[in-house]
Protein backbone atom coordinates (compact mmCIF):
# COMPACT_ATOMS: atom_id res chain seq x y z
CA UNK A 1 79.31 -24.82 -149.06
CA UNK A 2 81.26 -27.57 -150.72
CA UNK A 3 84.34 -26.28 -149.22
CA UNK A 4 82.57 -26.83 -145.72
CA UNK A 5 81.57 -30.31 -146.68
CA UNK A 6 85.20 -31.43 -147.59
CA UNK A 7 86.70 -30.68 -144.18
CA UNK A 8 83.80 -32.57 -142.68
CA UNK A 9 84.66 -35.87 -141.54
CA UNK A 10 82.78 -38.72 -143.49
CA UNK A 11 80.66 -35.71 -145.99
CA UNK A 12 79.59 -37.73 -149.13
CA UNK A 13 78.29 -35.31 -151.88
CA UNK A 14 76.32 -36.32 -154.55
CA UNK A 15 77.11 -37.97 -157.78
CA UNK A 16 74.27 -36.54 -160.23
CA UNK A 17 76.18 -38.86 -162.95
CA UNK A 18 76.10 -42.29 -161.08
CA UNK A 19 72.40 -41.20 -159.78
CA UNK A 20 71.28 -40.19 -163.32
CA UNK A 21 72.01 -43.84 -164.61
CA UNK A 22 70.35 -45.80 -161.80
CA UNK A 23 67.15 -47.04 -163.14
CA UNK A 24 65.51 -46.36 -160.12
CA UNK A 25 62.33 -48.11 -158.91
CA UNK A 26 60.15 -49.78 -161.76
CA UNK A 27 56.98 -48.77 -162.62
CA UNK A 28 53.92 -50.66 -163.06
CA UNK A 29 52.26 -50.30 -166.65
CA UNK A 30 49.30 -47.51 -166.69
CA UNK A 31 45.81 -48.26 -165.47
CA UNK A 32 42.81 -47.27 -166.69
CA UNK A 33 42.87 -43.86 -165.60
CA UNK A 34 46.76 -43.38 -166.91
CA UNK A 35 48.05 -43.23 -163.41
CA UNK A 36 51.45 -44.13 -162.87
CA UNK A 37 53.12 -45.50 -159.31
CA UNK A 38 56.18 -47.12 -158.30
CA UNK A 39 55.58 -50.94 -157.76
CA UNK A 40 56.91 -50.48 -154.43
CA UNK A 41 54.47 -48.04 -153.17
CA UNK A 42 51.65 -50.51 -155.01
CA UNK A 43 52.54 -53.16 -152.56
CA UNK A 44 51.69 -54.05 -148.58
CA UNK A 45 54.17 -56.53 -146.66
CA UNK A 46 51.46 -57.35 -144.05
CA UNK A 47 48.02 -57.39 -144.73
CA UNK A 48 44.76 -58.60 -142.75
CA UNK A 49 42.10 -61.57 -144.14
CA UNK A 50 39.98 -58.62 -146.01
CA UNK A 51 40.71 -56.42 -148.84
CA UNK A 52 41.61 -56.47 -152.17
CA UNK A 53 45.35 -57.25 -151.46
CA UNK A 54 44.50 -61.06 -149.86
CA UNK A 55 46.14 -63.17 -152.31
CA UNK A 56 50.46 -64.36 -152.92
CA UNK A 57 50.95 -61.76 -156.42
CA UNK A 58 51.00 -58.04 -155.54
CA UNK A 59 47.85 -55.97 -156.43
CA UNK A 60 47.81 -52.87 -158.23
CA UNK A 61 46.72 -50.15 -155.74
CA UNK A 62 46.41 -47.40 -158.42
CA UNK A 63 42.55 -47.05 -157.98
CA UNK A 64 43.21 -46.58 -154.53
CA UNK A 65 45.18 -44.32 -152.20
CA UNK A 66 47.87 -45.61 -149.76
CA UNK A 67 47.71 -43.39 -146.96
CA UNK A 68 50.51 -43.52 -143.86
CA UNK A 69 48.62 -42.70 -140.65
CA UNK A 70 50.97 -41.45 -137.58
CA UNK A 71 53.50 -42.40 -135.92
CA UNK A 72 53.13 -39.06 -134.22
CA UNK A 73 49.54 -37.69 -134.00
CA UNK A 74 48.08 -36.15 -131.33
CA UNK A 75 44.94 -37.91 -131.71
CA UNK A 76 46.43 -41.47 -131.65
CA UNK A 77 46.65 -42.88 -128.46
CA UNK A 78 50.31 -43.61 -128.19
CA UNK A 79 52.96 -43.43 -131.13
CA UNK A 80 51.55 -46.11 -133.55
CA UNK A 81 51.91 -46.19 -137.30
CA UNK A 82 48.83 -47.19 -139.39
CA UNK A 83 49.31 -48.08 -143.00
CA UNK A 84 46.38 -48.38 -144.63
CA UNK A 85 44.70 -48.33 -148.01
CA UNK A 86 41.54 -46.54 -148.53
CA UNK A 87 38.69 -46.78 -151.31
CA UNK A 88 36.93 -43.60 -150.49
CA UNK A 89 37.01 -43.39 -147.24
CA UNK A 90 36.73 -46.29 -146.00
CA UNK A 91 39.80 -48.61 -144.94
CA UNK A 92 39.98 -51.47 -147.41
CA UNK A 93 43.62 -52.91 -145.54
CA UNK A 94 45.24 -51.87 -142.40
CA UNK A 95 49.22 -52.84 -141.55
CA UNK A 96 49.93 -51.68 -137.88
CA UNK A 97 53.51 -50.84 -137.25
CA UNK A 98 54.88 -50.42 -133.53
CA UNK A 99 58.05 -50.35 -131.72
CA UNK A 100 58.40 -46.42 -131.72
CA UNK A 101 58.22 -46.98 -127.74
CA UNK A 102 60.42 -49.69 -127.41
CA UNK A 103 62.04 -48.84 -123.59
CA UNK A 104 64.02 -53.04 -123.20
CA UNK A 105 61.38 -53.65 -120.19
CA UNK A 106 61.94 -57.40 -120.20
CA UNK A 107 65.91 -57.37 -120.59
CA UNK A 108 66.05 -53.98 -117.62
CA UNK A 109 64.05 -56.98 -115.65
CA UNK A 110 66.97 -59.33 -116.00
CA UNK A 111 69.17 -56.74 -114.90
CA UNK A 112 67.92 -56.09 -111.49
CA UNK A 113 67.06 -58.00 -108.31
CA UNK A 114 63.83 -59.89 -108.38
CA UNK A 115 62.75 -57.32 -105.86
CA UNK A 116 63.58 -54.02 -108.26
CA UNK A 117 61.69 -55.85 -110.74
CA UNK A 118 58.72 -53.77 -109.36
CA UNK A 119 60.15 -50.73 -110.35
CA UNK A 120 60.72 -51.94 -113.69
CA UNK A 121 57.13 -53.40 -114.82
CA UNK A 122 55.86 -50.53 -113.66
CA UNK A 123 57.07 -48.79 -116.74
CA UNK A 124 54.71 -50.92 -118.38
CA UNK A 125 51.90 -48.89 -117.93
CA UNK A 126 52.43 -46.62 -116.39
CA UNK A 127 49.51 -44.53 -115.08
CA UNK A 128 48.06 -47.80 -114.02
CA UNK A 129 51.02 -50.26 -113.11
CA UNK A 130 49.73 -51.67 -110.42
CA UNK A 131 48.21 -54.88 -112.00
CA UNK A 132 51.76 -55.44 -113.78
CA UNK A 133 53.38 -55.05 -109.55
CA UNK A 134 50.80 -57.64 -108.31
CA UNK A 135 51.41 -59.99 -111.62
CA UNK A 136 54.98 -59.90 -110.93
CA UNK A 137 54.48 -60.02 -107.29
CA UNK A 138 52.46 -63.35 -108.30
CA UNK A 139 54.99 -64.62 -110.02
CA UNK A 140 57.99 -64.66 -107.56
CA UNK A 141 55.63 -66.02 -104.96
CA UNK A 142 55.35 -69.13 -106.90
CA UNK A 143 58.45 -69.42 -107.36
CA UNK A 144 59.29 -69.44 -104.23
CA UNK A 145 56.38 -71.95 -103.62
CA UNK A 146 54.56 -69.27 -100.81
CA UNK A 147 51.84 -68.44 -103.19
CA UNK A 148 49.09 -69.91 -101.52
CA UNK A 149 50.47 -68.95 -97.40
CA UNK A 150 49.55 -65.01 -98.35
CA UNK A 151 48.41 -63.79 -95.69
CA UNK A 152 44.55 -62.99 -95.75
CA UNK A 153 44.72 -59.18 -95.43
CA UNK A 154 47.40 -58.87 -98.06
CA UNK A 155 45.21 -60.81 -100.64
CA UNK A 156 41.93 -58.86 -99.45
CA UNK A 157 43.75 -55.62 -100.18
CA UNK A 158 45.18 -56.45 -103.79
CA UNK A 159 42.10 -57.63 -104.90
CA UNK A 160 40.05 -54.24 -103.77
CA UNK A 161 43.32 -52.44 -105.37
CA UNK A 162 43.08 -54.02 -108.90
CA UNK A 163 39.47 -53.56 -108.76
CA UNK A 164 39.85 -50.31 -108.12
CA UNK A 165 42.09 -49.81 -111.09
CA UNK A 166 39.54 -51.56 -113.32
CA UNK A 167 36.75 -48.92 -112.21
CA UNK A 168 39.24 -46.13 -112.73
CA UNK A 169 40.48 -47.26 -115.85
CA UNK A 170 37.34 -48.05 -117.53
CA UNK A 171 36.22 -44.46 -116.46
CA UNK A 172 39.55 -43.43 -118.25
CA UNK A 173 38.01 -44.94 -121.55
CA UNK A 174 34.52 -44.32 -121.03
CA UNK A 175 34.80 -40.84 -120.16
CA UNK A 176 36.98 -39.59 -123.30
CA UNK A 177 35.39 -37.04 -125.22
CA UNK A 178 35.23 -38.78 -128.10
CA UNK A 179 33.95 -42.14 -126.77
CA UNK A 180 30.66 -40.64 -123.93
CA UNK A 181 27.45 -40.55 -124.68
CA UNK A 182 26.49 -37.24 -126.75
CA UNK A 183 24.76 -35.51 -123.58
CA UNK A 184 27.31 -32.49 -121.89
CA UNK A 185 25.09 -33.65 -118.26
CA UNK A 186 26.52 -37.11 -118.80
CA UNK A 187 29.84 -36.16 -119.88
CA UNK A 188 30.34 -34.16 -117.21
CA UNK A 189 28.79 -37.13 -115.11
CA UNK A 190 31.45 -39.48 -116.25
CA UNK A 191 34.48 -37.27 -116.34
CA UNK A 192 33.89 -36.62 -112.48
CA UNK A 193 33.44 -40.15 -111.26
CA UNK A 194 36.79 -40.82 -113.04
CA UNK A 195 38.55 -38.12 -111.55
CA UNK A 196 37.41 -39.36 -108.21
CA UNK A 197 38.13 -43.05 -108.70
CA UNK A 198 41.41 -42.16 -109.97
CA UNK A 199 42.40 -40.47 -106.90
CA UNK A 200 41.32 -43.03 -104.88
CA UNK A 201 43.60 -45.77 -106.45
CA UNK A 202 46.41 -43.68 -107.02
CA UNK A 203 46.52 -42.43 -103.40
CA UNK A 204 47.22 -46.66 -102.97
CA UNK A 205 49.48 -47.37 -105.78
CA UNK A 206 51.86 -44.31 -104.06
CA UNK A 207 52.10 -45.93 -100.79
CA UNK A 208 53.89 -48.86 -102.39
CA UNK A 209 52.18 -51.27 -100.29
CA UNK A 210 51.67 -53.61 -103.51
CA UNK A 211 55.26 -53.73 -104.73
CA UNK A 212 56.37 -56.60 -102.38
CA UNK A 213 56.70 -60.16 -102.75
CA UNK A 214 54.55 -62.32 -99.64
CA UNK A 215 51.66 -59.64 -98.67
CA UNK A 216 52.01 -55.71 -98.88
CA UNK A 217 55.54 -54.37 -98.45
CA UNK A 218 54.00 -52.11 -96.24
CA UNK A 219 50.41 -52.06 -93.73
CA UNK A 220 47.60 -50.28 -95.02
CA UNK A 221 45.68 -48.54 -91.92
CA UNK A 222 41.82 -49.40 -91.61
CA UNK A 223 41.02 -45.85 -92.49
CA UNK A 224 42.11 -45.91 -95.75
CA UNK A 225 39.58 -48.87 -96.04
CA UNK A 226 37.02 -46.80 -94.48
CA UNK A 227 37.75 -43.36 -96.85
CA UNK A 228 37.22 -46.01 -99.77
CA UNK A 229 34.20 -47.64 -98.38
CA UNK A 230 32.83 -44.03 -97.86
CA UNK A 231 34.16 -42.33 -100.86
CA UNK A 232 33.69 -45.17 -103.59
CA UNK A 233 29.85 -45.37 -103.62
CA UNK A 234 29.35 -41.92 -104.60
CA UNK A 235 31.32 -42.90 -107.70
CA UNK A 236 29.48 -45.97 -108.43
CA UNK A 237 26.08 -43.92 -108.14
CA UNK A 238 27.26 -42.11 -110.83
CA UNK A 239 27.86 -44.89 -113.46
CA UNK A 240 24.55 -46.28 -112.55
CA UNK A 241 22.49 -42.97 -113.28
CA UNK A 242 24.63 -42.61 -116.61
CA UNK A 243 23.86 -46.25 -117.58
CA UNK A 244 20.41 -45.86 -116.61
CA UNK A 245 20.15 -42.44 -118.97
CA UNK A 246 22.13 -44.19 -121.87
CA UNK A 247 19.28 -46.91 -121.56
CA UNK A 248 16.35 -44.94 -122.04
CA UNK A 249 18.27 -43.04 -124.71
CA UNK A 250 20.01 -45.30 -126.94
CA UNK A 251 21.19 -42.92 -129.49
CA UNK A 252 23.59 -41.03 -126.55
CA UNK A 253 26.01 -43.59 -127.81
CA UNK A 254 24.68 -44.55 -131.28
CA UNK A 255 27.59 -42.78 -132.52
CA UNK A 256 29.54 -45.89 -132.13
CA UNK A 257 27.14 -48.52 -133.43
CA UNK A 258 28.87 -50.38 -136.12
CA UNK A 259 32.38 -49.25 -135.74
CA UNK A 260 35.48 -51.80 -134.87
CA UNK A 261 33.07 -54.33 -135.07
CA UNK A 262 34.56 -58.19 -134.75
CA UNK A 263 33.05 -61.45 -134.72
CA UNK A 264 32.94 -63.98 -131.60
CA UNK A 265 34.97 -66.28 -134.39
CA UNK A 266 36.98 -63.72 -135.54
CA UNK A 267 37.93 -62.31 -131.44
CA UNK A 268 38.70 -66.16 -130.39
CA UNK A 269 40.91 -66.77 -133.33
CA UNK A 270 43.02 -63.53 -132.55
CA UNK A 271 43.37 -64.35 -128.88
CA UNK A 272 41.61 -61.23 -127.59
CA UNK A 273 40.45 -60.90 -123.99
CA UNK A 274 38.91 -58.86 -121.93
CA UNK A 275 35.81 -56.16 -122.87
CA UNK A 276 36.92 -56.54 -126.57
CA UNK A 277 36.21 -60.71 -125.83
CA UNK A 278 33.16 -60.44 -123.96
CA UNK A 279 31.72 -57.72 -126.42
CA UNK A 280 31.00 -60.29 -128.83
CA UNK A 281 29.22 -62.82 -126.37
CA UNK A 282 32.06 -64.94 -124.92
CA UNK A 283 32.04 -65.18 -120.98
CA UNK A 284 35.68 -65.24 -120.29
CA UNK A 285 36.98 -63.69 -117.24
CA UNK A 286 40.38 -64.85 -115.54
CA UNK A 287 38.46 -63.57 -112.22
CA UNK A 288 35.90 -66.27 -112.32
CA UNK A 289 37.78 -69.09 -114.44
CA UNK A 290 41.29 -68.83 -112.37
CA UNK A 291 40.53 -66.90 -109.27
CA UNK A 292 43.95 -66.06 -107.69
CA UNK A 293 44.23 -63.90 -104.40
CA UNK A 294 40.82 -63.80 -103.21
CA UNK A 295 38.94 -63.99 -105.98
CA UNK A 296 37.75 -67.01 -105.34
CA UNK A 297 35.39 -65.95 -102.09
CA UNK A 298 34.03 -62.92 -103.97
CA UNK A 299 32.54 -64.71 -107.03
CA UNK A 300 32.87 -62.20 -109.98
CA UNK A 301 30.66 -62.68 -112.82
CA UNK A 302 31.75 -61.52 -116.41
CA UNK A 303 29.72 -59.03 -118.07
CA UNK A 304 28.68 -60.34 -121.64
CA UNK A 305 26.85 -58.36 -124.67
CA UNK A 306 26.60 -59.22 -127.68
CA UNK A 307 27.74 -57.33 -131.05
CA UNK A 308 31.65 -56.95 -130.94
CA UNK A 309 31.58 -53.53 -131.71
CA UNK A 310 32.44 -50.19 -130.05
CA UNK A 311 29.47 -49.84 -128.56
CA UNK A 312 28.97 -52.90 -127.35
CA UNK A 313 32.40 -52.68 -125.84
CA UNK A 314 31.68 -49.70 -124.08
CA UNK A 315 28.57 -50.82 -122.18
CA UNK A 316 30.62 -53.68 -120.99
CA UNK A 317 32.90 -51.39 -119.46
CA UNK A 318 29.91 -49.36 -118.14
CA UNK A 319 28.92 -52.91 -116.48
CA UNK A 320 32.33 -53.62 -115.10
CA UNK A 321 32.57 -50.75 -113.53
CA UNK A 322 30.10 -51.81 -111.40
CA UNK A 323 30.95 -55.10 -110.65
CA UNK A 324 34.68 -53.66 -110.41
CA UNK A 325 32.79 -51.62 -107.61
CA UNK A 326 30.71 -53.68 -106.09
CA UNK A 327 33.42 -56.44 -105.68
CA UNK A 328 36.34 -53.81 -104.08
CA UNK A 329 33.35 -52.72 -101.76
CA UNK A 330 32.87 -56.42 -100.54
CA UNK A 331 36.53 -57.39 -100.34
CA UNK A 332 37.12 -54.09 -98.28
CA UNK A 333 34.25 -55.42 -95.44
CA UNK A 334 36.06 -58.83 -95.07
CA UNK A 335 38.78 -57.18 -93.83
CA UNK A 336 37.60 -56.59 -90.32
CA UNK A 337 37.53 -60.77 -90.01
CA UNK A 338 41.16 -61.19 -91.63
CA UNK A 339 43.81 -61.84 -89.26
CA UNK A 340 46.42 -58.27 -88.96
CA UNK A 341 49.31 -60.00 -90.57
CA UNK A 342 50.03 -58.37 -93.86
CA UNK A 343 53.18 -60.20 -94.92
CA UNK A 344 54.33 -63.58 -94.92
CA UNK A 345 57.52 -64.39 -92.42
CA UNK A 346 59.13 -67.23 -94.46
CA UNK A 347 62.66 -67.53 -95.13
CA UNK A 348 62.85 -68.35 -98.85
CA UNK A 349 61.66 -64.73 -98.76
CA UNK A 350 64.27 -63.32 -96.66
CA UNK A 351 66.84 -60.54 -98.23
CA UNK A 352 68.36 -61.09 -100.96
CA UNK A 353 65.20 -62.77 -102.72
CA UNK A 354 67.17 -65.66 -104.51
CA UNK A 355 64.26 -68.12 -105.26
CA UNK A 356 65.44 -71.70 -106.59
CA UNK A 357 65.97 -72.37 -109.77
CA UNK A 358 62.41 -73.21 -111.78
CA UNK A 359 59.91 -71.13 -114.10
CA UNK A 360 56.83 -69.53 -112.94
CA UNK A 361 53.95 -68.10 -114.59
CA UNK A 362 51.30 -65.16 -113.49
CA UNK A 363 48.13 -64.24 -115.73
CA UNK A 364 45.48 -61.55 -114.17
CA UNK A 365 42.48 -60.22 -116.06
CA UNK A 366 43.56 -56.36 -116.24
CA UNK A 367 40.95 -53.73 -117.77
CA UNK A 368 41.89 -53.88 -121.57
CA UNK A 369 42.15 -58.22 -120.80
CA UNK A 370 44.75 -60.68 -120.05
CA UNK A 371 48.02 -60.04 -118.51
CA UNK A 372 50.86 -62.78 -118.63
CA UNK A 373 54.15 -62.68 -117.04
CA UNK A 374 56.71 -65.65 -116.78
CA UNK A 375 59.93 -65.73 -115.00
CA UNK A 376 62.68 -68.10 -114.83
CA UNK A 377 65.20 -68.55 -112.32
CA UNK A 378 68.33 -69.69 -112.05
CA UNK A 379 69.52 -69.87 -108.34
CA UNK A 380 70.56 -66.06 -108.27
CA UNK A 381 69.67 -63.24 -107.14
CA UNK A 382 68.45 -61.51 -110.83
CA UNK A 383 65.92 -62.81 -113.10
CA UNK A 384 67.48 -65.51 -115.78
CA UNK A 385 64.51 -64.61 -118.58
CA UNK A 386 61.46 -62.21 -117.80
CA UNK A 387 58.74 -62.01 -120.15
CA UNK A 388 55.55 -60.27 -120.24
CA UNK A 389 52.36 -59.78 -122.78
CA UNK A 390 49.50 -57.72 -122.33
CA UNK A 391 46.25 -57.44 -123.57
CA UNK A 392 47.18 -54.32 -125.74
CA UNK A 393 49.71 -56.40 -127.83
CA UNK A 394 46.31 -58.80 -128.50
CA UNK A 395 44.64 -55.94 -129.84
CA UNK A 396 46.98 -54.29 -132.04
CA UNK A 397 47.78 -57.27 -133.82
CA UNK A 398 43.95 -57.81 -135.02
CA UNK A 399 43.42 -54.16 -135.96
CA UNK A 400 43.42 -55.15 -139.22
CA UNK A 401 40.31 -57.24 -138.71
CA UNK A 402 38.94 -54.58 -136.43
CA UNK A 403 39.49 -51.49 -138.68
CA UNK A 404 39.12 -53.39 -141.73
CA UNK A 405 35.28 -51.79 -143.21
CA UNK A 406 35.37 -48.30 -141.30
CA UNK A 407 35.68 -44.65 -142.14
CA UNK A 408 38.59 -43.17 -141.68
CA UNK A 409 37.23 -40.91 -139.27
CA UNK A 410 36.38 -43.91 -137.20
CA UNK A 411 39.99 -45.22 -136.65
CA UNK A 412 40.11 -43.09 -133.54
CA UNK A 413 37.06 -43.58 -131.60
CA UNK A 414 38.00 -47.06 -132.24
CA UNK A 415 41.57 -47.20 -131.15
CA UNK A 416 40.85 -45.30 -127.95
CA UNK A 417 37.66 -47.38 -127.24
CA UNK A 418 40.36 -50.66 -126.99
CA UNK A 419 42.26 -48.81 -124.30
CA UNK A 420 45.57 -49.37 -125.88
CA UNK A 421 48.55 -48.87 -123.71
CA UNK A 422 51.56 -47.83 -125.92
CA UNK A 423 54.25 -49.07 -123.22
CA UNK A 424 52.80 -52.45 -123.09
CA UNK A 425 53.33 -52.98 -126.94
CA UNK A 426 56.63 -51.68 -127.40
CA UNK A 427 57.95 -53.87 -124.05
């Protein structure tokens, strides 16, 4: 074997003399219970508010256990690395570690044309990346100053299409084994409805209609309007009889009563958004506070409960999927008084896209919250600086509040009740 090693360019064997006089890690002096551990196993760089480590001086972990959770698990919702420390079984400190995913998103978006930048935020999230399209889509408009000369149709259309998304990604959540209510009728209920609503927005996102900058790159025919309007109902009539059920019996979904739980204070001073927001009482919706497309005409309320826990988030999804519902339903009727133009005929918009030089700004209120993207042009044809942040980025940097208190056997009901998306972390 060492003969194979020598004739292997840059082999370094071991020196068990130089290694025998390295004095290795120090330990810390012996507890009460004689256990010994190296100081730098005794000691978390990041830590939350909570826990016995709060404080400038290391603290001796010894009568606890430091426990690495992931990055590779198949009951984690995307690669994510928890490091935790655990008295019993319950999570005393939590230090989230990411960038396992890491795919460049932002720099590939400075490396294309403003219009291939649809094809490149789309890897954001993508089994839902049609909010991320329209954000961008958003963006470029105002920087080309045509936001507000959309045709009617085209903003009729992406509003019923990221409504859409929200009912089908809420399902996505709601629906997960671990997170429905404990009845198999209900389960099976929810499960269904999500299939369906899944096909329905998916059979839109493939047509690429939303991936243009103006309108829709493409028309949408008035029967795909009518399938939805015919099709969507049945899906909404489901949610309502499995709401209805969970409120006459409460402990369907008492399994999560407690868990993840953060304050209003606590939620506002992370910057969350979204169902993980409004679960603890705040009505904050970008639909209703900045209305863009047509949101304005449609009047979406925000659906508030109070709590902050995973529960509580999950009957505010339950609620939004209505309203998600009830709001594509109403945008999809006003399309028989909207002009036919789908796409505005302006030249600042004419091929190649080269939009003058200034910095524009999107934000939409996606499922899991609030989605920002900011561009910043330069004259050319590319994309100077493109930067996004999405509500999952929010939420991973305050699961040490969230988790902070739990069982380890809650971590996953309550990472897959935030509806992470792994892609939109690790940008």
């Amino acid at each position: 074997m060492r003969h194979v090693l020598d004739v292997l360019p840059g082999a370094v064997l071991p020196d068990p003399v130089a290694e025998s006089a390295d004095p290795g890690a120090p330990l810390a002096p012996p507890d009460d219970d004689d256990l010994l551990r190296p100081r730098i196993e005794e000691e978390l760089f990041r830590v939350g508010a909570r826990g016995s480590l709060v404080g400038a001086q290391p603290t001796t972990l010894a009568k606890h256990l430091v426990w690495t959770f992931g990055p590779v698990h198949r009951a984690l919702p995307f690669p994510l690395q928890l490091r935790v420390e655990l008295d019993g079984d319950r999570l005393v400190t939590v230090d989230p570690e990411v960038g396992f995913l890491h795919q460049g998103i932002e720099k590939a978006l400075e490396q294309v044309s403003f219009r291939g930048g649809f094809d490149v935020i789309a890897r954001t999230a993508p089994l839902s990346p049609v909010g991320h399209q329209l954000a961008w889509a958003l963006a470029l408009e105002r920087l080309c100053g045509v936001a507000e000369r959309v045709p009617r149709r085209a903003q009729l259309w992406r509003v019923a299409v990221l409504e859409l998304a929200r009912v089908a990604d809420h399902l996505a959540v709601v629906a997960h084994p671990t997170l429905a209510p404990a009845s198999a009728r209900v389960r099976r209920a929810l499960a269904e409805a999500q299939r369906e609503a899944r096909g329905l927005v998916d059979g839109l996102v493939r047509s690429g209609a939303f991936a243009g900058v103006g309108g829709l790159a493409r028309p949408l025919h008035d029967d795909e309007a009518a399938r939805i309007t015919r099709e969507l109902p049945r899906v909404l009539e489901a949610v309502r009889r499995v709401r209805a059920t969970v409120a006459e019996s409460p402990a369907l979904d008492a399994h999560l009563e407690g868990i993840g739980r953060v304050t209003r204070q606590e939620a506002l001073s992370l910057s969350l958004t979204g169902p993980a927001l409004r679960a603890t009482g705040v009505a904050s919706d970008l639909r209703a506070s900045e209305p863009v497309f047509a949101y304005g005409d449609l009047s979406v309320e925000p659906c508030v409960t109070q709590g902050g826990c995973a529960r509580c988030r999950g009957r505010v999804r339950i609620d939004e999927i209505l309203t998600a519902g009830d709001a594509a339903l109403r945008a999809l009727e006003r399309l028989a008084d909207a002009p036919p133009e789908h796409v505005l005929e302006d030249q600042a918009l004419a091929e190649p896209l080269t939009p003058p030089p200034g910095v524009a700004t999107a934000s939409l209120e996606l499922a899991s919250g609030e989605l920002a993207v900011a561009v910043v042009a330069d004259g050319s044809d590319r994309p100077r600086r493109a930067r996004i942040r999405g509500p999952s980025a929010a939420l991973v940097a305050a699961l040490p509040e969230i988790l902070v208190g739990d069982r380890v056997d809650d971590v996953i009901p309550v990472l897959l009740g935030l509806g992470l998306t792994g892609t939109e972390v690790d940008r």
